[in-house]
C-alpha atoms as a PDB file:
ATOM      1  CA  UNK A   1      49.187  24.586  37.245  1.00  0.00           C
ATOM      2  CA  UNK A   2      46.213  26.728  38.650  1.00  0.00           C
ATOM      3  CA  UNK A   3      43.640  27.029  36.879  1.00  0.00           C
ATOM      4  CA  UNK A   4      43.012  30.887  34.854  1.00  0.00           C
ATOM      5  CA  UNK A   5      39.379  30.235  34.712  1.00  0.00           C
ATOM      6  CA  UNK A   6      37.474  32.306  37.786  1.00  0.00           C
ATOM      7  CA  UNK A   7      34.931  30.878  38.952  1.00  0.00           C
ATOM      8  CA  UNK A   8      31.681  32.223  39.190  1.00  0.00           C
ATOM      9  CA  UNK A   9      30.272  33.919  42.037  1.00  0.00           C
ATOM     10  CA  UNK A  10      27.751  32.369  44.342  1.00  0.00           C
ATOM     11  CA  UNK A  11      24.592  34.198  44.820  1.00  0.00           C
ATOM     12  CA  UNK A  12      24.562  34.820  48.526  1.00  0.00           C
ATOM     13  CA  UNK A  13      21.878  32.796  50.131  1.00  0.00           C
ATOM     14  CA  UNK A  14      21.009  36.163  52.708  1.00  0.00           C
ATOM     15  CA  UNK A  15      20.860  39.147  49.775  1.00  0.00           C
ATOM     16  CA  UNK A  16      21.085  42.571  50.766  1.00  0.00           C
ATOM     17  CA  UNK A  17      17.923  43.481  48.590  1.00  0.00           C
ATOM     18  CA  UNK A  18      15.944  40.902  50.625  1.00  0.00           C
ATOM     19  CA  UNK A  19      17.603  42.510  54.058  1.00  0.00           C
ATOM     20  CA  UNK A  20      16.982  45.904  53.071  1.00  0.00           C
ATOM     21  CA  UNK A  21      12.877  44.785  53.173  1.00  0.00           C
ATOM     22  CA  UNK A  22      13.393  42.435  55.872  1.00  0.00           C
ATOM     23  CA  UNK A  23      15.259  45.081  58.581  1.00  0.00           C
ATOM     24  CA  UNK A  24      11.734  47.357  58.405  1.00  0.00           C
ATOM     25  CA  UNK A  25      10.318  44.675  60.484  1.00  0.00           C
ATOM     26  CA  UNK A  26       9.949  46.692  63.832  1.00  0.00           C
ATOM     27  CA  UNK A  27       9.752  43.264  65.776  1.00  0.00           C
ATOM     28  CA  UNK A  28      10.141  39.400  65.675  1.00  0.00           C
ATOM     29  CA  UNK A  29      13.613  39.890  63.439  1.00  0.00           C
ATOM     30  CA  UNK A  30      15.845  36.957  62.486  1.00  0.00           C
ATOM     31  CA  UNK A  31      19.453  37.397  62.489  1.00  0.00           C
ATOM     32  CA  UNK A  32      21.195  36.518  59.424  1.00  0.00           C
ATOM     33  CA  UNK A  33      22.201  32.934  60.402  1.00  0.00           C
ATOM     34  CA  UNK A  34      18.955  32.046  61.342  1.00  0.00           C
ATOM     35  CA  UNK A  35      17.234  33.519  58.045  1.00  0.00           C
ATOM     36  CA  UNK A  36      20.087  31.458  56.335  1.00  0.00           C
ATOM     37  CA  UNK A  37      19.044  28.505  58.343  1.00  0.00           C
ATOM     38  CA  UNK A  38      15.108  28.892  57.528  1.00  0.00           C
ATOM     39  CA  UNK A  39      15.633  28.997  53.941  1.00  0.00           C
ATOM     40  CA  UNK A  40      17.545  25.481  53.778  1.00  0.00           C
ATOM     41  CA  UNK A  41      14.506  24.400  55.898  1.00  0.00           C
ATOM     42  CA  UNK A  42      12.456  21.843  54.461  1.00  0.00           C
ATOM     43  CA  UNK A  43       8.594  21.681  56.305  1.00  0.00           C
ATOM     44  CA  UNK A  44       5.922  18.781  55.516  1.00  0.00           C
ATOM     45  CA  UNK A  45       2.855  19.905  57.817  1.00  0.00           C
ATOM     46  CA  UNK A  46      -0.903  18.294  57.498  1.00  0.00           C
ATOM     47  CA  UNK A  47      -3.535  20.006  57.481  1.00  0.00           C
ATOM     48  CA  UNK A  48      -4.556  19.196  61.198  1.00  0.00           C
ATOM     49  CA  UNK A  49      -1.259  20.567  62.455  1.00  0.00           C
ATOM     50  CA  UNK A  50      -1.399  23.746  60.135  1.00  0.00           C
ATOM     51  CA  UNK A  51      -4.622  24.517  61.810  1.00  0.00           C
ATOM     52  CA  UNK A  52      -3.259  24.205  65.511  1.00  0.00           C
ATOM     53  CA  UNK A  53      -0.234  26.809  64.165  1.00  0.00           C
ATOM     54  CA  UNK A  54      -1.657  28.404  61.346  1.00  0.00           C
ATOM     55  CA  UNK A  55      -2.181  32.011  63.581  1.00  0.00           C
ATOM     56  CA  UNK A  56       1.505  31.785  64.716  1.00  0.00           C
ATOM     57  CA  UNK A  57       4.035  33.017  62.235  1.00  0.00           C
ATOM     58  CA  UNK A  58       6.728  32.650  65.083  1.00  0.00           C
ATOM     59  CA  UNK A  59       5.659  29.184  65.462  1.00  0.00           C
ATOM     60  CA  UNK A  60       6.362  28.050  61.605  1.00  0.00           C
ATOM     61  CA  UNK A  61       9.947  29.870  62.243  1.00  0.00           C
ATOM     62  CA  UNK A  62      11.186  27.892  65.217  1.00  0.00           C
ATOM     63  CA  UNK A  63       9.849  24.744  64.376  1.00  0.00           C
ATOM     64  CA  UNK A  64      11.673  24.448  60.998  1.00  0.00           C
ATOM     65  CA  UNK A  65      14.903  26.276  62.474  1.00  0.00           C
ATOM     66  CA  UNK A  66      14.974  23.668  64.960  1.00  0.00           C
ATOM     67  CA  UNK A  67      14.090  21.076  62.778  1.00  0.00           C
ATOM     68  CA  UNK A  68      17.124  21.738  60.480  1.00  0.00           C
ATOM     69  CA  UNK A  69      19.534  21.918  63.530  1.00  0.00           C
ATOM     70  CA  UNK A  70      18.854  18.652  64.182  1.00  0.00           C
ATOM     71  CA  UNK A  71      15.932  18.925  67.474  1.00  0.00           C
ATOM     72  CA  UNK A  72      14.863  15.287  66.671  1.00  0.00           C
ATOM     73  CA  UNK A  73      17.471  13.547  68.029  1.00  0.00           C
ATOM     74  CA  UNK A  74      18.803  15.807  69.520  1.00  0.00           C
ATOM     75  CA  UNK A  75      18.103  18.952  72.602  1.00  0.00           C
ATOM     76  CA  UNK A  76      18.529  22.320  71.130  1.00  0.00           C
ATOM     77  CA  UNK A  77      20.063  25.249  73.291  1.00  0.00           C
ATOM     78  CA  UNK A  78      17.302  28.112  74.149  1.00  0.00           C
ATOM     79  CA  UNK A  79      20.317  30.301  74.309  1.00  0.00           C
ATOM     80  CA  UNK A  80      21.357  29.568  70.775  1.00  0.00           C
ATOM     81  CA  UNK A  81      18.062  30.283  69.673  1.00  0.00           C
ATOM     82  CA  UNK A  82      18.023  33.632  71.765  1.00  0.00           C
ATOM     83  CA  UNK A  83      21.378  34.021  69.473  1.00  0.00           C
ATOM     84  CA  UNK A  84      19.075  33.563  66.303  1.00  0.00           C
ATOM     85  CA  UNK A  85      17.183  36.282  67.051  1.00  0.00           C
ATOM     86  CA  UNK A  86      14.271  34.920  69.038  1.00  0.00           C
ATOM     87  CA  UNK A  87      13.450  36.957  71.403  1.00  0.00           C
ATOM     88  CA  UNK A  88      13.225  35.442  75.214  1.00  0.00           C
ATOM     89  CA  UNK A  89       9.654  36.287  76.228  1.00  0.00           C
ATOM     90  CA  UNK A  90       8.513  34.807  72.389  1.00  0.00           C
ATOM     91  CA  UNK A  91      10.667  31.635  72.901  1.00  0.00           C
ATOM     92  CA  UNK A  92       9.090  30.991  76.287  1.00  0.00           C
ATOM     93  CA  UNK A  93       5.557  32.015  74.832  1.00  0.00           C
ATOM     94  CA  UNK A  94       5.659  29.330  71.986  1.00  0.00           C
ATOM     95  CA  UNK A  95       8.091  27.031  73.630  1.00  0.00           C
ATOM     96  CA  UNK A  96       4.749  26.520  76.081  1.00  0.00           C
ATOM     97  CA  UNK A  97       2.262  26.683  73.248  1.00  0.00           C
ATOM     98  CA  UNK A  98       4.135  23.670  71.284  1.00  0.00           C
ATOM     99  CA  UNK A  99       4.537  21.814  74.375  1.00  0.00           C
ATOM    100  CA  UNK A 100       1.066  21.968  75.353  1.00  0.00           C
ATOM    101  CA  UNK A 101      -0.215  20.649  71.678  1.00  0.00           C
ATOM    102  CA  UNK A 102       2.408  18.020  72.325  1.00  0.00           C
ATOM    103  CA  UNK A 103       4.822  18.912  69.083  1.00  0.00           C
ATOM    104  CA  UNK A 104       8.100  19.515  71.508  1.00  0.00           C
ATOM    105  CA  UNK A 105       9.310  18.691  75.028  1.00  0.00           C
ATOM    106  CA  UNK A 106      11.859  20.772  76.684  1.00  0.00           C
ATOM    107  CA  UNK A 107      14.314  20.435  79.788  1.00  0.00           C
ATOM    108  CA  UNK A 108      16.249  23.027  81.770  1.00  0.00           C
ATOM    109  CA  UNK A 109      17.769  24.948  78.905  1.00  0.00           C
ATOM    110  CA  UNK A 110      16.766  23.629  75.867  1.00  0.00           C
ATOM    111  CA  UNK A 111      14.050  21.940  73.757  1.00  0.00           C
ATOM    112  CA  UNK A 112      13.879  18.703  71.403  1.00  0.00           C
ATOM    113  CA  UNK A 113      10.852  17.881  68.799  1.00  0.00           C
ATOM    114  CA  UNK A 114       8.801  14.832  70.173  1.00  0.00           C
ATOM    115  CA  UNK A 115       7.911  11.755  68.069  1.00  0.00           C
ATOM    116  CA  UNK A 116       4.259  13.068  67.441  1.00  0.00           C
ATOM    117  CA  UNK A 117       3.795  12.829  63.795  1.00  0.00           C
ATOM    118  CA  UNK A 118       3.206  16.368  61.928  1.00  0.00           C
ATOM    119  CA  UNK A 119       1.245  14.483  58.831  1.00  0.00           C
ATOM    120  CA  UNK A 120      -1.600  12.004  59.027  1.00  0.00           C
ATOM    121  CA  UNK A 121      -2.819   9.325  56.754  1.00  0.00           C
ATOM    122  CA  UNK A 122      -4.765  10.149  53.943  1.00  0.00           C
ATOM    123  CA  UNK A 123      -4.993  13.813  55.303  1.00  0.00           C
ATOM    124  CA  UNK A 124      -4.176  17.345  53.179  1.00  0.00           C
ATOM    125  CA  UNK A 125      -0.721  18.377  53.248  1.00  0.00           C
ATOM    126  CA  UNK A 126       1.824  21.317  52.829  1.00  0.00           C
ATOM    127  CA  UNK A 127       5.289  21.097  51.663  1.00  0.00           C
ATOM    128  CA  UNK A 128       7.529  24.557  52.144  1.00  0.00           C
ATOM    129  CA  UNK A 129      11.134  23.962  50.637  1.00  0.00           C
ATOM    130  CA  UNK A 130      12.363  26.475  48.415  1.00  0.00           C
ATOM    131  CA  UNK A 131      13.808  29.622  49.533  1.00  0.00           C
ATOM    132  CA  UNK A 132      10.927  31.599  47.393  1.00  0.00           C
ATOM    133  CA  UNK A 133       8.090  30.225  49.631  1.00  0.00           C
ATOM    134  CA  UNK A 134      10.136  31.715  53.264  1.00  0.00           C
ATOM    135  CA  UNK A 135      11.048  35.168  52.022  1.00  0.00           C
ATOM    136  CA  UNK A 136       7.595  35.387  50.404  1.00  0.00           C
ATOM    137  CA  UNK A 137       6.176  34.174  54.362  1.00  0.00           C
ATOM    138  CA  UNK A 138       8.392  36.448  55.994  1.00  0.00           C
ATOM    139  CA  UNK A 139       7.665  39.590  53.509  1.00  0.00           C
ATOM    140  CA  UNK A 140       4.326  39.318  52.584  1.00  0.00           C
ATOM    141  CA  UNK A 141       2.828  36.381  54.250  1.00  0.00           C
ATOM    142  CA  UNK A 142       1.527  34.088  56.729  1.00  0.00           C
ATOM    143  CA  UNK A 143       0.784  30.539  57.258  1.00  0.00           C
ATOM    144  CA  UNK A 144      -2.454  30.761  55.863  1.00  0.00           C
ATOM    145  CA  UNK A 145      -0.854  32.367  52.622  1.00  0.00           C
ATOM    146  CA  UNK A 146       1.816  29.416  52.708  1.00  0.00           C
ATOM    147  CA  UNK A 147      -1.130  26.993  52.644  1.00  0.00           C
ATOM    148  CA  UNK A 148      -2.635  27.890  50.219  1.00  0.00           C
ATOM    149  CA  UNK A 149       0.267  28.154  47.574  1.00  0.00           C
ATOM    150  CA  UNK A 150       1.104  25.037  49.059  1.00  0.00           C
ATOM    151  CA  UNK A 151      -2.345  23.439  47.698  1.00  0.00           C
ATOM    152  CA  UNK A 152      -2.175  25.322  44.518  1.00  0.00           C
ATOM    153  CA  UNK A 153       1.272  23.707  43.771  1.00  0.00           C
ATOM    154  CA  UNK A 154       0.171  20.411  44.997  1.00  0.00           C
ATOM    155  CA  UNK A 155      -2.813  20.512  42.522  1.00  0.00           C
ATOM    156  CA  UNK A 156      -0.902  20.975  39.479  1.00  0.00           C
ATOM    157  CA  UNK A 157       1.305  17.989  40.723  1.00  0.00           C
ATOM    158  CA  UNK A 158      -1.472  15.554  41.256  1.00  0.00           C
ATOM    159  CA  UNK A 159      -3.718  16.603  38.428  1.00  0.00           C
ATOM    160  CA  UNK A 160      -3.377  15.542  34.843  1.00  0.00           C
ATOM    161  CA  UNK A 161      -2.982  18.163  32.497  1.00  0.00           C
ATOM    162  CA  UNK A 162      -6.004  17.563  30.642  1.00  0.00           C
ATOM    163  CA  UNK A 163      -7.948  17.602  33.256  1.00  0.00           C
ATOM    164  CA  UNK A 164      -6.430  21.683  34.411  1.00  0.00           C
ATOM    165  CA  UNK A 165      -8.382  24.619  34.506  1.00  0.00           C
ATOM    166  CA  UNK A 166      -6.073  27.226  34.193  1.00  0.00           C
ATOM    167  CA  UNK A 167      -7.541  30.957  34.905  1.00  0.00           C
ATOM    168  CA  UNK A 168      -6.147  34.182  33.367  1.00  0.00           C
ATOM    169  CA  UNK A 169      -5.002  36.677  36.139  1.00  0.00           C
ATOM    170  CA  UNK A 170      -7.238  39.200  37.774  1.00  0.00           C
ATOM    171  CA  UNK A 171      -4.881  41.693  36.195  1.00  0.00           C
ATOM    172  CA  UNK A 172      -6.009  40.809  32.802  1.00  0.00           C
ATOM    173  CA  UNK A 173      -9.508  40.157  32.920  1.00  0.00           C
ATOM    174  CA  UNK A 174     -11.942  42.532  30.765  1.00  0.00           C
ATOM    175  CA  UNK A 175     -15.147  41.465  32.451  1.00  0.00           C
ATOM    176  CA  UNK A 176     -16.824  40.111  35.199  1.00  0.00           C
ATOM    177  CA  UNK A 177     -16.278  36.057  36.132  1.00  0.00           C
ATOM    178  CA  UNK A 178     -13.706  33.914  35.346  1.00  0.00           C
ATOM    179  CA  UNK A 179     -11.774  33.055  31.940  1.00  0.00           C
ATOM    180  CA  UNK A 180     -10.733  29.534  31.643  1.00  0.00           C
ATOM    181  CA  UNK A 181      -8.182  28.703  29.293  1.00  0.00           C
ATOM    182  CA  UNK A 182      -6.656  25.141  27.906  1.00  0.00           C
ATOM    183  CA  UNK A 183      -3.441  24.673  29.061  1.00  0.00           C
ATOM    184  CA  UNK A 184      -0.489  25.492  26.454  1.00  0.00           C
ATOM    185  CA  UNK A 185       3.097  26.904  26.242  1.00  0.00           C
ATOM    186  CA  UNK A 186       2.581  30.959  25.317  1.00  0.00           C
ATOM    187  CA  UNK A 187       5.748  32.349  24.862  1.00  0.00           C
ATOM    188  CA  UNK A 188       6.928  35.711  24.544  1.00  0.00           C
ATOM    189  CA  UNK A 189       3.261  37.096  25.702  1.00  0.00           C
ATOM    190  CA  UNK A 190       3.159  39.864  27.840  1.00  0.00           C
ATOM    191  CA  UNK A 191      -0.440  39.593  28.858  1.00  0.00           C
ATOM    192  CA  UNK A 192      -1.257  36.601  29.120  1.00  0.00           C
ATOM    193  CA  UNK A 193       0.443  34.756  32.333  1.00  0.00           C
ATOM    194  CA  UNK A 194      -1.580  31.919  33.865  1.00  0.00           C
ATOM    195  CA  UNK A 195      -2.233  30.393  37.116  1.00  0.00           C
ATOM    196  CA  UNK A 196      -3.342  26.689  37.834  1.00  0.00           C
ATOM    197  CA  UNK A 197      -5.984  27.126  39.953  1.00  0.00           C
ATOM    198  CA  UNK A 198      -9.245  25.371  39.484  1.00  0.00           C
ATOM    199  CA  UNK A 199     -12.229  27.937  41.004  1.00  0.00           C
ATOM    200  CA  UNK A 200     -15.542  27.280  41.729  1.00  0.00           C
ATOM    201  CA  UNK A 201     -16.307  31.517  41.466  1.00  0.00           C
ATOM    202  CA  UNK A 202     -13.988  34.496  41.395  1.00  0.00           C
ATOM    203  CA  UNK A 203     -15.380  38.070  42.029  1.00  0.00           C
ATOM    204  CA  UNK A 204     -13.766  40.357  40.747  1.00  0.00           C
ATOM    205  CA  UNK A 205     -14.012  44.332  40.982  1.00  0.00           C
ATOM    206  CA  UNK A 206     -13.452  46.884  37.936  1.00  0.00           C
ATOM    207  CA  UNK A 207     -12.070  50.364  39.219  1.00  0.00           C
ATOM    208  CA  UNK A 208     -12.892  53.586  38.047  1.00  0.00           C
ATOM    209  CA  UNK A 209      -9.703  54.113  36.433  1.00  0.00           C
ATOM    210  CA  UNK A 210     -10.051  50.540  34.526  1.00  0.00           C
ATOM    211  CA  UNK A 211      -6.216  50.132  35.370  1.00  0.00           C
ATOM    212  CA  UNK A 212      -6.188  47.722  38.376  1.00  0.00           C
ATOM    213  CA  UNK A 213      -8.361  44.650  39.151  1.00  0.00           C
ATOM    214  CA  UNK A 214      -8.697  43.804  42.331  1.00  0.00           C
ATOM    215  CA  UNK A 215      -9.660  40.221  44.068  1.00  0.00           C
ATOM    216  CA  UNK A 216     -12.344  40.280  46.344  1.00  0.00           C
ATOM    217  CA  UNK A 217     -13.191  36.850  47.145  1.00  0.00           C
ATOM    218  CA  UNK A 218     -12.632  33.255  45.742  1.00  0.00           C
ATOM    219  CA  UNK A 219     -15.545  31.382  46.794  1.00  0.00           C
ATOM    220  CA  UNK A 220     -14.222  27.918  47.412  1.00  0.00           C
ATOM    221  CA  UNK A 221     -12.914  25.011  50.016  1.00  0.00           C
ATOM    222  CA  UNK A 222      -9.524  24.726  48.153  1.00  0.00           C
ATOM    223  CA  UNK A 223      -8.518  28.316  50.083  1.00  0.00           C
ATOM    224  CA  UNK A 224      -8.349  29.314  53.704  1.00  0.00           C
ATOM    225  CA  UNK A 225      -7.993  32.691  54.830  1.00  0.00           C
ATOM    226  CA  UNK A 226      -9.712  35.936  54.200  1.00  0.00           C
ATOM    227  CA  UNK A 227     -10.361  37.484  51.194  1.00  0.00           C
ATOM    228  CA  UNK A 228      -6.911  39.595  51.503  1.00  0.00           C
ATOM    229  CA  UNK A 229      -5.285  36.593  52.561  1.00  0.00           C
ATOM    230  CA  UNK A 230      -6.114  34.824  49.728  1.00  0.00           C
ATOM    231  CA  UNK A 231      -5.177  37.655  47.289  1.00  0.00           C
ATOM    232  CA  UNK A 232      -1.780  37.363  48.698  1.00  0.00           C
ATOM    233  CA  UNK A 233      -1.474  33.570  47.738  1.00  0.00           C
ATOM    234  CA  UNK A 234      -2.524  34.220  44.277  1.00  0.00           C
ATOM    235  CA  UNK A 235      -0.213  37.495  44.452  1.00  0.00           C
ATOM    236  CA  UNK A 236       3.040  34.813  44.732  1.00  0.00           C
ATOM    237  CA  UNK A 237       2.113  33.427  41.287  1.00  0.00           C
ATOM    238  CA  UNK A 238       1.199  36.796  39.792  1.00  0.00           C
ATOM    239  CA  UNK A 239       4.900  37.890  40.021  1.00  0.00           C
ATOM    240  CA  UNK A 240       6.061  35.865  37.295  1.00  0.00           C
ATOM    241  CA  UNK A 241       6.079  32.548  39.399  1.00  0.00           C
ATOM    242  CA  UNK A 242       5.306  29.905  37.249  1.00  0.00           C
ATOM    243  CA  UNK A 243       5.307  26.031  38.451  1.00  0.00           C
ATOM    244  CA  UNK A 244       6.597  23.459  36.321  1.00  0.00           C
END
């Protein structure tokens, strides 16, 4: 006897609010497979590698699209990827970029990663694998942005709670410099969302109309980036992100 019970809908892993965004993009554009594709992705980069890549967006793309369709053990059709929405001139640009840092080898046709390792001992990492961390990249971000959410997440993991410094957001603060707070549960608080970052000096800028605080710089090795850049990073949290 069948079941009466319906079950319940999957959320589509490609929505239609995120393509509506996306399709603005006047160049560089990912078919739907491929954005599928990047967003079961899972990337572990160090932080020497980041630096060789970390001005090519395209770069991040087909390196963990090619990763997930198996390019370690096995050669990956430039043709399919031309199917994925990479465009011919790009592939060939950063199919000879990679090749030249060493990270893939290709033949007539199609490409395959090389064994040269994309983390080194003891070095700073970044680990993208939730679906969050690619549409904010392809939206709103870079690689540089991606790093440094990376590092923020990666503190809160390897830091004991007591010893956190958790900062109100920029949004919320009344006067100039920082306001540390202890870390504790607030629930049901409308102003008052935190973000674990632990800052040397933030600078912040009071408007005219008092409504709007603005980041101008964060003064401190645990970013990369410009100060825009970094305002991005810290804009991922500020949207009701929180990391548990």
């Amino acid at each position: 006897m069948q079941s009466l019970l319906l079950k319940k809908k999957e959320k589509p892993v490609v929505t239609i609010a995120f393509l509506r965004k996306y399709n603005k993009k006047k160049y560089n554009k990912l078919t739907e497979e491929a954005l599928k594709i990047l967003f079961k992705s899972k990337l572990i980069i160090g932080e020497k590698m980041y630096k060789e890549l970390k001005e090519r967006k395209i770069a991040f793309e087909f390196l963990a699209i090619i990763r997930h369709l198996g390019a370690k053990a096995n050669y990956i059709s430039i043709l399919h990827l031309q199917k994925l929405g990479f465009k011919r001139s790009t592939l060939t640009e950063t199919i000879k970029f990679l090749s030249n840092l060493g990270y893939i080898e290709h033949k007539t046709g199609a490409i395959k990663l090389t064994k040269k390792p994309w983390t080194l001992k003891n070095e700073k990492f970044m680990k993208i694998s939730s679906k969050k961390l690619w549409i904010h990249f392809l939206l709103n971000g870079s690689a540089i942005t991606l790093w440094n959410i990376a590092r923020i997440i990666a503190y809160k993991k390897n830091h004991s709670k007591a010893n956190k410094s958790l900062f109100r957001n920029v949004d919320f603060v009344k006067d100039y410099g920082t306001m540390p707070y202890k870390l504790e549960k607030r629930k049901k608080s409308k102003d008052k969302r935190f973000t674990t970052i632990k800052l040397i000096k933030t600078v912040v800028k009071m408007p005219e109309s008092e409504k709007d605080f603005v980041l101008l710089r964060i003064k401190n090795k645990f970013f990369d980036g410009s100060s825009a850049t970094i305002g991005k990073s810290i804009n991922f949290f500020k949207k009701g992100f929180i990391v548990n």
